[in-house]
N, C-alpha and C. Protein backbone atom coordinates (compact mmCIF):
# COMPACT_ATOMS: atom_id res chain seq x y z
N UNK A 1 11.24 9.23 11.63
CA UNK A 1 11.45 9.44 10.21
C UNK A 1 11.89 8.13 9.54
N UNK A 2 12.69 7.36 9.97
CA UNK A 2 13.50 6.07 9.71
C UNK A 2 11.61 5.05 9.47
N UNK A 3 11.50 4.94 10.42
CA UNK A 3 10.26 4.34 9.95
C UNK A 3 9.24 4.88 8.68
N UNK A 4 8.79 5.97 8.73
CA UNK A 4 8.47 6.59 7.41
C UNK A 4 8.83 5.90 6.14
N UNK A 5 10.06 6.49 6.17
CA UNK A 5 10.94 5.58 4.88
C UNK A 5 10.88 4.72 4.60
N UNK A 6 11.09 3.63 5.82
CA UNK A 6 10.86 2.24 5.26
C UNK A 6 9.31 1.84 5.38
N UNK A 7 7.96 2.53 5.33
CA UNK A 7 7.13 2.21 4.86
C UNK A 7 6.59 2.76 3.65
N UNK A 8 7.44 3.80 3.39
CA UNK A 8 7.48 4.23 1.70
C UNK A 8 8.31 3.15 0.94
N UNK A 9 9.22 2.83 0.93
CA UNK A 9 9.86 1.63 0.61
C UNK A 9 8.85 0.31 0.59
N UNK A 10 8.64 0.05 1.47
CA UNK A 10 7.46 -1.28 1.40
C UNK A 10 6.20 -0.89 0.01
N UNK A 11 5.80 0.80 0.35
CA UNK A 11 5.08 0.44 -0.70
C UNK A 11 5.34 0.48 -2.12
N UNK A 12 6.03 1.38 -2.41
CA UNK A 12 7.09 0.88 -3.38
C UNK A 12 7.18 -0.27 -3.91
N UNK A 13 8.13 -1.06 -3.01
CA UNK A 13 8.17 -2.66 -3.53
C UNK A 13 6.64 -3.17 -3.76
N UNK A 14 5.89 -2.85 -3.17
CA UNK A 14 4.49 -3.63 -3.37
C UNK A 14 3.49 -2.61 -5.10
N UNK A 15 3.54 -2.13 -4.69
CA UNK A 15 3.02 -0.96 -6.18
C UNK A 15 4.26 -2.10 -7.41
N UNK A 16 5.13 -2.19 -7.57
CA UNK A 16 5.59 -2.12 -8.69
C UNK A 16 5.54 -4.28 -8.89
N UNK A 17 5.31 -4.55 -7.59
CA UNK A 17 4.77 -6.20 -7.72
C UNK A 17 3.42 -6.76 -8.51
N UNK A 18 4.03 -7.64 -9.16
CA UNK A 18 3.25 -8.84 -9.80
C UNK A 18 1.83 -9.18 -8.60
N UNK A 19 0.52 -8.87 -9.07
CA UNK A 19 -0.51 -9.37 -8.80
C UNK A 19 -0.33 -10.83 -7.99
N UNK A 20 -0.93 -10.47 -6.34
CA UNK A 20 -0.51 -12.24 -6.10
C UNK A 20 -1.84 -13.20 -5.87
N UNK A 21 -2.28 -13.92 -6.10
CA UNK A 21 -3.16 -14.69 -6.06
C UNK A 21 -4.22 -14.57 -4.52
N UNK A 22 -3.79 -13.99 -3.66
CA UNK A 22 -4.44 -13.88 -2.60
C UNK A 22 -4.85 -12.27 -2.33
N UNK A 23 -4.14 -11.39 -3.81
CA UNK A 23 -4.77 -10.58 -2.64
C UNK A 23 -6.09 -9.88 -2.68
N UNK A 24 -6.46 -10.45 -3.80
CA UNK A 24 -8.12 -10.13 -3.66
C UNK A 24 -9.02 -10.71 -2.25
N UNK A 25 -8.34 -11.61 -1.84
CA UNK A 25 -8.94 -12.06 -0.85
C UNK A 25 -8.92 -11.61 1.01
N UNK A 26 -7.05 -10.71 0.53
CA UNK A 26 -6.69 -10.06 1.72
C UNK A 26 -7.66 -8.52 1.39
N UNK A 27 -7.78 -7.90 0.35
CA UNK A 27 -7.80 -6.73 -0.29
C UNK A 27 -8.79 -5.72 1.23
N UNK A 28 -9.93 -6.18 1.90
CA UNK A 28 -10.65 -5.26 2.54
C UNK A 28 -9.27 -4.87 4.13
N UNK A 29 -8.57 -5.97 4.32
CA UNK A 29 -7.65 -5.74 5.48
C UNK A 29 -6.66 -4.59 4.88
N UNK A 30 -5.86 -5.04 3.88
CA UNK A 30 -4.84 -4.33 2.92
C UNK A 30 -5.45 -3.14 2.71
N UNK A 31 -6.43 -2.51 2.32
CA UNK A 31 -6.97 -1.57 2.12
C UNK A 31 -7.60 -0.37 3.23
N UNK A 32 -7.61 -0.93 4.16
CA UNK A 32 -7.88 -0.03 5.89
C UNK A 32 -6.85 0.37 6.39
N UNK A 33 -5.61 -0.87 6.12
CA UNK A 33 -3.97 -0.21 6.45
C UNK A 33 -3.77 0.54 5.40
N UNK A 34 -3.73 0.21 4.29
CA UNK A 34 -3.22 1.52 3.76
C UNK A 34 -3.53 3.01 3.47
N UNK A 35 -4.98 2.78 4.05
CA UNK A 35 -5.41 4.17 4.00
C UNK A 35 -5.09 5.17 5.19
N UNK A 36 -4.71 4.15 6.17
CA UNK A 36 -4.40 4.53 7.65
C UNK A 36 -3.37 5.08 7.17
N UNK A 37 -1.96 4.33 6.71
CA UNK A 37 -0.89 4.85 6.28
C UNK A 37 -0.96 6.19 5.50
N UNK A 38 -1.51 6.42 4.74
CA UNK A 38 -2.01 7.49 3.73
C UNK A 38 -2.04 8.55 4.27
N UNK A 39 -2.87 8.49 5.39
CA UNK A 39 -3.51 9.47 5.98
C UNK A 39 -2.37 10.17 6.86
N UNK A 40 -1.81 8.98 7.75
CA UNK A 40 -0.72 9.15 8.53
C UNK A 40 0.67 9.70 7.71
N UNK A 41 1.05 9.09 6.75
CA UNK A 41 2.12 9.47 6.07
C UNK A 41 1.77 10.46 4.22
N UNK A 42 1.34 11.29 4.39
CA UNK A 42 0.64 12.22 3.03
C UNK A 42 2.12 11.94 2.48
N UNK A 43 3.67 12.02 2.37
CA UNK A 43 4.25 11.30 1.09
C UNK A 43 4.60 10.66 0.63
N UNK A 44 3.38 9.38 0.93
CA UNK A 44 3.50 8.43 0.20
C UNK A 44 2.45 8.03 -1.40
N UNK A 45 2.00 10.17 -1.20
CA UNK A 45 1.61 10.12 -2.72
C UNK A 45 0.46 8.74 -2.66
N UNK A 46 0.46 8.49 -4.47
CA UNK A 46 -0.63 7.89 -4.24
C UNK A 46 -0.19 6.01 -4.56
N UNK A 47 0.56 6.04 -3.86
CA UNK A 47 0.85 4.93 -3.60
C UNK A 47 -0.12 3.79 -2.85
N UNK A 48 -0.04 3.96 -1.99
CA UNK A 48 -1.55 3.29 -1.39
C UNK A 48 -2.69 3.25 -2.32
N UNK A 49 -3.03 4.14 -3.03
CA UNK A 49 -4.69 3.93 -3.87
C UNK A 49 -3.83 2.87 -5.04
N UNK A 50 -2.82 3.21 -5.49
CA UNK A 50 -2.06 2.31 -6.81
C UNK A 50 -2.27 0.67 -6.30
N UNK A 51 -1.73 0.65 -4.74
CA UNK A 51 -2.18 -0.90 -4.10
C UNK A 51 -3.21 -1.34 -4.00
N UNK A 52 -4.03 -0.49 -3.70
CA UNK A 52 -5.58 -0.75 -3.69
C UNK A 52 -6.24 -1.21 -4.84
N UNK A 53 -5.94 -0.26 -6.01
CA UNK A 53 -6.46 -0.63 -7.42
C UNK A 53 -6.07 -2.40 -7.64
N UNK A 54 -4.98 -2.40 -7.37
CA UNK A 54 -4.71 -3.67 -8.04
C UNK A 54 -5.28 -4.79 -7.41
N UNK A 55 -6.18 -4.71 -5.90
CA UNK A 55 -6.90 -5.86 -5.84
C UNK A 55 -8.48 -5.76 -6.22
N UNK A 56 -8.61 -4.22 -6.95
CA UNK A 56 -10.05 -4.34 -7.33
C UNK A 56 -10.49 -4.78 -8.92
């Protein structure tokens, strides 16, 4: 559970972050983990697609 949390937390901090210059370029890696996560953790809501959007 402790882990859970702190990867709801990570995305969190990352959803509410400033656009960073690379991550259009990380975006296809960033985007396989977080769907993994998604899948694996359903409450993290739609947090993951919110990360995703922002490198498309």
């Amino acid at each position: 559970m402790q882990y859970a949390l702190g990867c709801k937390n990570i995305l969190t901090d990352l959803t509410e972050r400033e656009e960073q210059p690379t991550l259009a370029k990380d975006a296809p890696d960033l985007e396989r983990v977080l769907r993994a996560i998604a899948n694996r953790f359903p409450f993290t809501g739609n947090q993951p697609e919110k990360i995703i959007a922002l490198a498309h």
